[in-house]
C-alpha atoms as a PDB file:
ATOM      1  CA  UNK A   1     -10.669 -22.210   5.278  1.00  0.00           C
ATOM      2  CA  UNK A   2     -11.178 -21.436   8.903  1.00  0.00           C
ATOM      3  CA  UNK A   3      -9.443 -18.291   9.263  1.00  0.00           C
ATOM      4  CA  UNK A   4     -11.869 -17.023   7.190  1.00  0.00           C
ATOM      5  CA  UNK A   5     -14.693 -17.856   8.754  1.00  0.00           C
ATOM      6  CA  UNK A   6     -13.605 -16.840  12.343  1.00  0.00           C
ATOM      7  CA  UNK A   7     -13.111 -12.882  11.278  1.00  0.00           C
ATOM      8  CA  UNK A   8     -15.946 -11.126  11.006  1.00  0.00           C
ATOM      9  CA  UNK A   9     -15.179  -7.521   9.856  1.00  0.00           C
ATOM     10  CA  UNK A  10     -16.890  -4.521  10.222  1.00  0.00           C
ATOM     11  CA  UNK A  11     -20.298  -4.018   8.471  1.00  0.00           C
ATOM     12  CA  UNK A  12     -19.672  -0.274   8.645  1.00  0.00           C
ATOM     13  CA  UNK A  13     -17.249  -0.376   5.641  1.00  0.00           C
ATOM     14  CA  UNK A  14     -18.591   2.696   3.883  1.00  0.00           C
ATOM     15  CA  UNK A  15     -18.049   4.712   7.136  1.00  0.00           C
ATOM     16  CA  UNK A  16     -14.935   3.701   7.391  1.00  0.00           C
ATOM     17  CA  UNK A  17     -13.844   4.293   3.917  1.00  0.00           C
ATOM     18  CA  UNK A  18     -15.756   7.841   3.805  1.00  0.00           C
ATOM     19  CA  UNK A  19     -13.514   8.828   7.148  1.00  0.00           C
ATOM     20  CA  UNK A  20     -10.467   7.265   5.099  1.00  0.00           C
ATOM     21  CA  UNK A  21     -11.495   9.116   1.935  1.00  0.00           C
ATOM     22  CA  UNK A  22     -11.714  12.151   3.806  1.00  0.00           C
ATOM     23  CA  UNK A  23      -8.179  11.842   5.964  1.00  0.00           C
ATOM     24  CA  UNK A  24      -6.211  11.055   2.523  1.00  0.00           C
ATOM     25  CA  UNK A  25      -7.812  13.878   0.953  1.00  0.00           C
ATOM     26  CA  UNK A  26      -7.113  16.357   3.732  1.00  0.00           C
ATOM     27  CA  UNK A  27      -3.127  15.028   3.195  1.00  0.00           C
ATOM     28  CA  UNK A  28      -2.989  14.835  -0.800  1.00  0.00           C
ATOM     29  CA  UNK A  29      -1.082  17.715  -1.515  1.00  0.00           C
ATOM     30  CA  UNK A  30       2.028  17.228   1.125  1.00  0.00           C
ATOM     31  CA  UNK A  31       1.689  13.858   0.241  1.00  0.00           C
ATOM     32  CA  UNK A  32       2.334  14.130  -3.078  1.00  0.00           C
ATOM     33  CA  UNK A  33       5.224  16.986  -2.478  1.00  0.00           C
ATOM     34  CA  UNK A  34       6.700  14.489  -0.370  1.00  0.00           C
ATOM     35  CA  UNK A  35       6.430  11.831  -2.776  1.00  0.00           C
ATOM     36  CA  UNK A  36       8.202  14.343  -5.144  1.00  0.00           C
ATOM     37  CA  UNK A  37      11.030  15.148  -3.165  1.00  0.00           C
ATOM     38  CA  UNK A  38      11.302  10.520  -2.216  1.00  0.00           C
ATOM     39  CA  UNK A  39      11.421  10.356  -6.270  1.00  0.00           C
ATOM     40  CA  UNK A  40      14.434  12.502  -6.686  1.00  0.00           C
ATOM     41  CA  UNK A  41      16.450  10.672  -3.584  1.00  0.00           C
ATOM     42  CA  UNK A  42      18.507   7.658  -2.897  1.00  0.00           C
ATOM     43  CA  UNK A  43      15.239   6.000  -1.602  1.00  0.00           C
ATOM     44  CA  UNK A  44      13.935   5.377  -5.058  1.00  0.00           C
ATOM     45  CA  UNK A  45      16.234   3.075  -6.051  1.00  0.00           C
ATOM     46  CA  UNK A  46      16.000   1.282  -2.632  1.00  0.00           C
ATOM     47  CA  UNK A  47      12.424   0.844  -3.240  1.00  0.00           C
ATOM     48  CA  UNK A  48      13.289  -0.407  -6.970  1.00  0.00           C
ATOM     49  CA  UNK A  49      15.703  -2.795  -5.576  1.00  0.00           C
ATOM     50  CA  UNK A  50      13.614  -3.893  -2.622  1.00  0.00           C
ATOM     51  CA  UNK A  51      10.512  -4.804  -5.206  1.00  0.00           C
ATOM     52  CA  UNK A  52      13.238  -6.951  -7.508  1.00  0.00           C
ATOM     53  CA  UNK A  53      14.546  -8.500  -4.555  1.00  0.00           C
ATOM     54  CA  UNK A  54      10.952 -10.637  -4.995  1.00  0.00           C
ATOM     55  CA  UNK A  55      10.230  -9.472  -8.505  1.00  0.00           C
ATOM     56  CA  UNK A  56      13.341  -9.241 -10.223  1.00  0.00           C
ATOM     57  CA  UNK A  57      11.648  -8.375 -13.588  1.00  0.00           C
ATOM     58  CA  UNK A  58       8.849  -5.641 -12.692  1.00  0.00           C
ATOM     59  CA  UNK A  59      10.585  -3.141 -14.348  1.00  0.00           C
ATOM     60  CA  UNK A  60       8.866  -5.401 -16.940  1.00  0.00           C
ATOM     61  CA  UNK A  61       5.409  -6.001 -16.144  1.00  0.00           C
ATOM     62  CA  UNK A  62       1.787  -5.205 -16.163  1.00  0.00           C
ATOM     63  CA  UNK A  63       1.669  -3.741 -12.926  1.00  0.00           C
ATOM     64  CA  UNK A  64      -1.662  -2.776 -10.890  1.00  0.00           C
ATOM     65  CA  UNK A  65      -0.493  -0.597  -7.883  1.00  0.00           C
ATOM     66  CA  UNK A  66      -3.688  -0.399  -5.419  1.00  0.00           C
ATOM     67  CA  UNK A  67      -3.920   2.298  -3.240  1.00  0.00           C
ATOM     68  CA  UNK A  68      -1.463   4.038  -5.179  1.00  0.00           C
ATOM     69  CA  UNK A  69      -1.797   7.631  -3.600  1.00  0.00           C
ATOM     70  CA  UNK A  70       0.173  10.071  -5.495  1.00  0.00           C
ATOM     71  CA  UNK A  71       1.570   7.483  -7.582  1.00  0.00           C
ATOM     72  CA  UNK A  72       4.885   6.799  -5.983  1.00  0.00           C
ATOM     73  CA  UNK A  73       5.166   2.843  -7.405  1.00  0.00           C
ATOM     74  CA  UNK A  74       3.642   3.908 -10.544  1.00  0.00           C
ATOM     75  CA  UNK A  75       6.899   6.257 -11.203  1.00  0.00           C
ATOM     76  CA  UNK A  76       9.456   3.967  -9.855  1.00  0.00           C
ATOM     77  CA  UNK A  77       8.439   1.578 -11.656  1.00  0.00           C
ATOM     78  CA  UNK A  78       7.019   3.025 -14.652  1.00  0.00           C
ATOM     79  CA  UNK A  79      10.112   5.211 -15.850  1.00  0.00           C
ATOM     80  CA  UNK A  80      12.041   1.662 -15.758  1.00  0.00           C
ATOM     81  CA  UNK A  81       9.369  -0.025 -18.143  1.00  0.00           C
ATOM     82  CA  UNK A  82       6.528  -1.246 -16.456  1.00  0.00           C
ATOM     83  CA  UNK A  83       2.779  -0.821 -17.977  1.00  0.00           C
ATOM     84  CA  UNK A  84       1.620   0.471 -14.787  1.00  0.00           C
ATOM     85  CA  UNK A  85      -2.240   1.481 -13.615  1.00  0.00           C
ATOM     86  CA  UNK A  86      -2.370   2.769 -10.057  1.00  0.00           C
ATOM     87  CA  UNK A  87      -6.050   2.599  -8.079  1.00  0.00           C
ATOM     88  CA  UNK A  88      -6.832   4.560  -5.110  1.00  0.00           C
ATOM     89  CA  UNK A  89     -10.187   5.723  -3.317  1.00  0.00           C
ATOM     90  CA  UNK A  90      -9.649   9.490  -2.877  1.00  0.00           C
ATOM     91  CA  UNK A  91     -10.029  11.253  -6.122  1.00  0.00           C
ATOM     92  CA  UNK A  92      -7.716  14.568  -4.982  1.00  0.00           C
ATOM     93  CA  UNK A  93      -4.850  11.545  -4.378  1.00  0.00           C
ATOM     94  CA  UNK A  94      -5.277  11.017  -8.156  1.00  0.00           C
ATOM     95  CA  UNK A  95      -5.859  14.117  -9.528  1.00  0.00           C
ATOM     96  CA  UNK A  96      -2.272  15.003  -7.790  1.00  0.00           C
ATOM     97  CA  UNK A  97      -0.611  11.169  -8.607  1.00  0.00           C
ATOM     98  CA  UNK A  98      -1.740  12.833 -12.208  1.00  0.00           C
ATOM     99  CA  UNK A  99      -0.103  15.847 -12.142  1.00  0.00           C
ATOM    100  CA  UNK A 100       2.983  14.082 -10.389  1.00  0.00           C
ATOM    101  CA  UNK A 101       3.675  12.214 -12.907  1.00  0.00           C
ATOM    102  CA  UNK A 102       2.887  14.573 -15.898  1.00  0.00           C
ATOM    103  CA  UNK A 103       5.852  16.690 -13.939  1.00  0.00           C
ATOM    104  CA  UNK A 104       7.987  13.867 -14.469  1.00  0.00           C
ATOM    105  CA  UNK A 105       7.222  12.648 -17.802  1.00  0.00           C
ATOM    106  CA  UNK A 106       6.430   8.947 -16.960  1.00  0.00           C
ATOM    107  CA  UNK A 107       3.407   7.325 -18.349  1.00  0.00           C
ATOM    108  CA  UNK A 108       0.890   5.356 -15.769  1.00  0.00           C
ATOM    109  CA  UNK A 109      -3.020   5.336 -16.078  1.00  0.00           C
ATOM    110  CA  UNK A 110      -4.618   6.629 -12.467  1.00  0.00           C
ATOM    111  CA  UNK A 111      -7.974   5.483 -11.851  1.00  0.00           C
ATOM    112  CA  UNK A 112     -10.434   6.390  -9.126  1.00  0.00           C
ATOM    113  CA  UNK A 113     -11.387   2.626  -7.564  1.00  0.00           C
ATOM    114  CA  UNK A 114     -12.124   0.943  -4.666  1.00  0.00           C
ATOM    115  CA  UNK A 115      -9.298  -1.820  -3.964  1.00  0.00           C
ATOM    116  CA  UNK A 116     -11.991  -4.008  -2.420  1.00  0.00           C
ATOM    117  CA  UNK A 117     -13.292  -3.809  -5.645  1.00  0.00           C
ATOM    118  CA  UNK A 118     -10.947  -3.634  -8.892  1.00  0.00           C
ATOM    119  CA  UNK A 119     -12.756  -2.920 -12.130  1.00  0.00           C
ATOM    120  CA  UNK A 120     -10.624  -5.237 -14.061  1.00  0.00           C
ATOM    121  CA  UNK A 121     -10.704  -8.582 -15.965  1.00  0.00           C
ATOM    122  CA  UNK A 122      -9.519 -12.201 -14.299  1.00  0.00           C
ATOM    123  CA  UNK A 123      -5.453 -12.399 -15.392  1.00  0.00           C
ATOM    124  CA  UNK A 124      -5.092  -9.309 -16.501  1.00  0.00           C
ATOM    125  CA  UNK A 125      -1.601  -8.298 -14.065  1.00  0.00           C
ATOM    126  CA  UNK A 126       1.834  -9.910 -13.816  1.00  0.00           C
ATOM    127  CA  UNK A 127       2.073  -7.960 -10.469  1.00  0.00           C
ATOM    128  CA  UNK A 128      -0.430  -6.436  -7.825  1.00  0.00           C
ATOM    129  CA  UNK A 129       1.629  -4.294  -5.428  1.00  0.00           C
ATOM    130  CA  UNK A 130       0.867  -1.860  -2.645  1.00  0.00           C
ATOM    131  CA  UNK A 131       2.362   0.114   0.263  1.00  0.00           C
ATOM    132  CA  UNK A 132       1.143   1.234   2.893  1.00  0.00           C
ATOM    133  CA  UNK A 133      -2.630   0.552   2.093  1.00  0.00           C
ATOM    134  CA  UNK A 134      -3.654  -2.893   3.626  1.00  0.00           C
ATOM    135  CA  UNK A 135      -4.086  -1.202   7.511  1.00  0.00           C
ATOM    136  CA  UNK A 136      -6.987   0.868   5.822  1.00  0.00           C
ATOM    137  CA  UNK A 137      -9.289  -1.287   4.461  1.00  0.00           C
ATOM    138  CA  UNK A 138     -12.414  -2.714   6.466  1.00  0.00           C
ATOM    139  CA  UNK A 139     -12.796  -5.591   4.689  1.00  0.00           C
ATOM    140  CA  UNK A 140      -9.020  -7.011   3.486  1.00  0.00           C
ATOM    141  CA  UNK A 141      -9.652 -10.610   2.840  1.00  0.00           C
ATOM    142  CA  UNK A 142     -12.387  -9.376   0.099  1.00  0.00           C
ATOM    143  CA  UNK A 143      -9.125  -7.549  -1.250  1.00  0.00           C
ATOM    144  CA  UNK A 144      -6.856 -10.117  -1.611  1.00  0.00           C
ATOM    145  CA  UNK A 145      -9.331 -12.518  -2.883  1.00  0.00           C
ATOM    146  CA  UNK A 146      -9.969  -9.541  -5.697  1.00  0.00           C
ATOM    147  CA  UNK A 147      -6.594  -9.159  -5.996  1.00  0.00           C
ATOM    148  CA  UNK A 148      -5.897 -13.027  -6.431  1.00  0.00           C
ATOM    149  CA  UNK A 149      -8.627 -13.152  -9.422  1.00  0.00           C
ATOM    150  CA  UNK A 150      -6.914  -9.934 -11.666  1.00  0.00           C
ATOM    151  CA  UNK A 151      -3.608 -11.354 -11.851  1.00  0.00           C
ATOM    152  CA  UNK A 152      -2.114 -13.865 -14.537  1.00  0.00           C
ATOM    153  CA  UNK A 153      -1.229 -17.672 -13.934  1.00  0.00           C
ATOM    154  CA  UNK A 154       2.156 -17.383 -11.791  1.00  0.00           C
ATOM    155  CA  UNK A 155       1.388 -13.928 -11.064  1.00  0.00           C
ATOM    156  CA  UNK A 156       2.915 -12.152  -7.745  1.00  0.00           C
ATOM    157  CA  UNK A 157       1.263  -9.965  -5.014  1.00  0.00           C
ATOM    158  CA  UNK A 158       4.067  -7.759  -3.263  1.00  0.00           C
ATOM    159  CA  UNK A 159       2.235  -5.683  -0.304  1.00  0.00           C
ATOM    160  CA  UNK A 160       4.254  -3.558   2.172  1.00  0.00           C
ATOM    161  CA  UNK A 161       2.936  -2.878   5.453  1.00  0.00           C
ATOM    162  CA  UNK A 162       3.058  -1.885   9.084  1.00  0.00           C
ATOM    163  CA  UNK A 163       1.505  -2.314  12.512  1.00  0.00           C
ATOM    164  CA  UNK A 164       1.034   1.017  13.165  1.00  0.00           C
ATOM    165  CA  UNK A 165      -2.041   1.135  14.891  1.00  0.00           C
ATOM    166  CA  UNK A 166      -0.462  -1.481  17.453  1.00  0.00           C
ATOM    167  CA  UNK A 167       2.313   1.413  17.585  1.00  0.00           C
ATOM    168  CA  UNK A 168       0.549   4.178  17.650  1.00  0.00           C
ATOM    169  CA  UNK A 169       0.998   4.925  21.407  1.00  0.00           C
ATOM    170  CA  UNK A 170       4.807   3.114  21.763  1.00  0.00           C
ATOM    171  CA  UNK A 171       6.713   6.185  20.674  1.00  0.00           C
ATOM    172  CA  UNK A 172       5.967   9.875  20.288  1.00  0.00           C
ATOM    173  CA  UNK A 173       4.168  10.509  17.073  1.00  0.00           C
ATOM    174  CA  UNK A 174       6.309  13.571  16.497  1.00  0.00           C
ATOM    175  CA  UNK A 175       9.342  10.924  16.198  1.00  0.00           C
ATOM    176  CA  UNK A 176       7.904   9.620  12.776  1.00  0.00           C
ATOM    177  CA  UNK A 177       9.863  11.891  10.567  1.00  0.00           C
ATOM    178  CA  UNK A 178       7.304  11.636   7.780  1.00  0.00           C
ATOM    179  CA  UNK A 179       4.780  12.538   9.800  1.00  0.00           C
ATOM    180  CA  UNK A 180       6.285  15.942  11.434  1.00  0.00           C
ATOM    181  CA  UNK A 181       4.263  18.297   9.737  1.00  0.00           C
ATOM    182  CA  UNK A 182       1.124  16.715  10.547  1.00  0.00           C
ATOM    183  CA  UNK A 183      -1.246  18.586  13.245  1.00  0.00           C
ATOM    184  CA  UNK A 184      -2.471  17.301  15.683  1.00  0.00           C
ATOM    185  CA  UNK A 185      -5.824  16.867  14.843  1.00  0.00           C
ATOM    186  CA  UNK A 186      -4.892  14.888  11.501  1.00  0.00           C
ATOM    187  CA  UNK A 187      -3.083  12.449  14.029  1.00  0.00           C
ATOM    188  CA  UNK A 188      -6.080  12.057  15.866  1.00  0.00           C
ATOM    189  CA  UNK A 189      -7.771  11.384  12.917  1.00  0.00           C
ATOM    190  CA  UNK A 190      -5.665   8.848  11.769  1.00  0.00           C
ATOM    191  CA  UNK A 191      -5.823   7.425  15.739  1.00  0.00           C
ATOM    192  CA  UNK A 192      -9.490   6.950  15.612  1.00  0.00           C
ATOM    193  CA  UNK A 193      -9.354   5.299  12.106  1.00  0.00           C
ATOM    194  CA  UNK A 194      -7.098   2.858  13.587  1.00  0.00           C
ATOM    195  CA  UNK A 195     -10.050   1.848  15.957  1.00  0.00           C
ATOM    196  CA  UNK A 196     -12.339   1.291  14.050  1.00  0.00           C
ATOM    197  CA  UNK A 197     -10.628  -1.549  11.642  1.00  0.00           C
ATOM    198  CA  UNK A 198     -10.759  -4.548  12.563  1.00  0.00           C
ATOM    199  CA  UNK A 199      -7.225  -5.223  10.744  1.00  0.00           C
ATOM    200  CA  UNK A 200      -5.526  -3.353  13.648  1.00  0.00           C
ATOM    201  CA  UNK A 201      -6.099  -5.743  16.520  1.00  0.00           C
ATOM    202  CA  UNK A 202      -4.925  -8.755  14.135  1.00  0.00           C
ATOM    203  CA  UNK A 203      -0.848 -10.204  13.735  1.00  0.00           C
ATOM    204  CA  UNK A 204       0.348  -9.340  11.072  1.00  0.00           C
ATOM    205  CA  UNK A 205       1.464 -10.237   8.629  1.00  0.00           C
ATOM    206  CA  UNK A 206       1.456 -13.844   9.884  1.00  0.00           C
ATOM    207  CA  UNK A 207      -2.952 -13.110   9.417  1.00  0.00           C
ATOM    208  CA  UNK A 208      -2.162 -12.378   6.527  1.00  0.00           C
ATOM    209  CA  UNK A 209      -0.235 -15.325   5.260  1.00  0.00           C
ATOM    210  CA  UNK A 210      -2.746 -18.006   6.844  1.00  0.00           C
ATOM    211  CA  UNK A 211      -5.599 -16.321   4.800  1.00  0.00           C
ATOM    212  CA  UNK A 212      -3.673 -16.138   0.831  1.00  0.00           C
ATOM    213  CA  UNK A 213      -3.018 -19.518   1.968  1.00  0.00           C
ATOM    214  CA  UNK A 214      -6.631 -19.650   2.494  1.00  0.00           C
ATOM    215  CA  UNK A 215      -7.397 -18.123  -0.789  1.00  0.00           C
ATOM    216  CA  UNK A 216      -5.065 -20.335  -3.034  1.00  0.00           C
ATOM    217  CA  UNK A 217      -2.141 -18.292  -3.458  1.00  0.00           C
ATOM    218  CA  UNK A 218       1.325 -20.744  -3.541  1.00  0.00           C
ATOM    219  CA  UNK A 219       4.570 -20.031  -2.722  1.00  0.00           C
ATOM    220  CA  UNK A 220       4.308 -17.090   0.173  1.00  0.00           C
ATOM    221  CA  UNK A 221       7.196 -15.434   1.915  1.00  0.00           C
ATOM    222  CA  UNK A 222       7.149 -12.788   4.371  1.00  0.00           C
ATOM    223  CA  UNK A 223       9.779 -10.742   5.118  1.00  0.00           C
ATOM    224  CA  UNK A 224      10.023  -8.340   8.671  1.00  0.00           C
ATOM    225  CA  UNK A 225      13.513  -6.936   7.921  1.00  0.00           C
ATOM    226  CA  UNK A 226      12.730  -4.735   4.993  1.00  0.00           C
ATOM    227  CA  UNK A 227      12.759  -1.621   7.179  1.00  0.00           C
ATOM    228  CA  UNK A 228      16.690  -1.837   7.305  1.00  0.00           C
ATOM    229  CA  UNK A 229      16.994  -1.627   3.569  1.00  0.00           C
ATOM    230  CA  UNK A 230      14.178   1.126   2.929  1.00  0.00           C
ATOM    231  CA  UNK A 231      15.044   3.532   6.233  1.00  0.00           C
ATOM    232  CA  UNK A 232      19.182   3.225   6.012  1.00  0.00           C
ATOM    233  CA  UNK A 233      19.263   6.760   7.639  1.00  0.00           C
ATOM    234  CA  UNK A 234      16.439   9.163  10.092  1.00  0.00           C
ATOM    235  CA  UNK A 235      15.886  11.205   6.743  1.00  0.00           C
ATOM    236  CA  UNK A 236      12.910  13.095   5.983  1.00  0.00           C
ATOM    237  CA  UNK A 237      10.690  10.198   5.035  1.00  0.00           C
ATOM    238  CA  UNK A 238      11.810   7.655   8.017  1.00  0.00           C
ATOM    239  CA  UNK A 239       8.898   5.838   9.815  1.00  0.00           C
ATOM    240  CA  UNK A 240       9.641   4.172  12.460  1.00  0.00           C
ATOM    241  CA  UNK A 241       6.951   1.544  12.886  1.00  0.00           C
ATOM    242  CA  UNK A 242       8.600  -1.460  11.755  1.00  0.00           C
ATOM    243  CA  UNK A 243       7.722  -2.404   8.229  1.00  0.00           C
ATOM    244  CA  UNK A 244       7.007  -6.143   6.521  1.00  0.00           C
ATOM    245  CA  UNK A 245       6.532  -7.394   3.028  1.00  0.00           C
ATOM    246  CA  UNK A 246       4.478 -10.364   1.647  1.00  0.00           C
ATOM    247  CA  UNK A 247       5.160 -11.725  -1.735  1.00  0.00           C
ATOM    248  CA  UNK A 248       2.646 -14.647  -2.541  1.00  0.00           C
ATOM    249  CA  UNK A 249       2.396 -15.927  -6.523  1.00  0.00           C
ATOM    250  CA  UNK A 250      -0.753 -17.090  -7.708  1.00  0.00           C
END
């Protein structure tokens, strides 16, 4: 259990998650327009595929998707089957992740909730997933351990990530394809929220695996190549920063 007892994150959580509330909510509209226009390319079904490569069947499952923004995983996944509720702090993401997914017919429940803190019964998901989500949160061994306690008996986490505070300043920001329309002062934004989370200075996702090790998750495997399945091409939703996945079963 030491890993857990040598990090000591940030008591100024609700600051940090007000400035997070507020940078997602300044960006829910293009995100979800983006989100759109990802829905109705070839990277949907890379995304399906990549989640079946360690979840063969979650075109199946109870699904939570935390941080689930404009509810990108809760259509790919939802209009192949899944039961899916998506989570996510800023209530304009899911007001739009509403609307997006009214526009394409697919059925998902959206809730307004903290993923520190999911409002939901021990066991009740097959599979916790999330993209993109894990660099924001102050405190993200709380998460896991939350997320550990709502799913099932041979349950599976699936989280996709980045370093992207460590890469912040190793390439021009204006080279992040998805990121091209943003101003400069919504970088900036982004830059200083980077500071102030404690997440950013760890190495991931090798922290990451020591501590649902920590927490009692089994079988973990970690994957750093999933950026050349997901970005094939320099489209219009590339990212350069180098993304990993973690797929731990309860």
């Amino acid at each position: 259990m030491g890993i857990l007892r040598d990090i000591r994150f940030t008591d100024e959580s609700s600051e940090i998650k007000t400035k997070v509330k507020s940078y997602w909510t300044k960006r829910a509209e293009s995100f979800s327009e983006a989100r759109h226009k990802e829905l109705h390319s070839a990277q949907a079904q890379c995304w399906y595929e990549e989640i079946c490569r360690s979840v063969p069947d979650a075109g199946h499952l109870r699904v939570l998707d935390v941080g689930c923004g404009s509810g990108f995983f809760a259509a790919v996944l939802g209009s192949r089957g899944a039961a899916v509720t998506g989570i996510d702090l800023t209530p304009d993401m899911i007001k739009d992740g509403r609307a997006f997914l009214a526009r394409h017919k697919i059925e998902a429940e959206l809730l307004v909730m903290d993923a520190e803190a999911p409002e939901f019964p021990d066991g009740t998901f097959d599979l916790v997933i999330s993209r993109n989500l894990t660099w924001t949160l102050p405190d993200p061994i709380r998460a896991y351990r939350e997320w550990h306690r709502v799913l099932k008996r041979g349950g599976s986490l699936l989280v996709f990530d980045a370093e992207y505070a460590k890469n912040f300043h190793h390439y021009d920001q204006k080279q992040n394809i998805a990121h091209k329309d943003l101003d400069d002062a919504l970088l900036e934004e982004c830059h200083d929220i980077y500071h102030m989370l404690t997440m950013s200075n760890l190495s991931r996702p090798t922290w990451d695996e020591e501590v649902l090790k920590d927490i009692g998750f089994g079988r973990i495997v970690t994957d750093t190549t999933v950026s050349s399945r997901i970005y094939q091409e320099k489209n219009q939703f590339y990212v350069p920063d180098p993304l990993f996945s973690i797929h731990a079963v309860k």
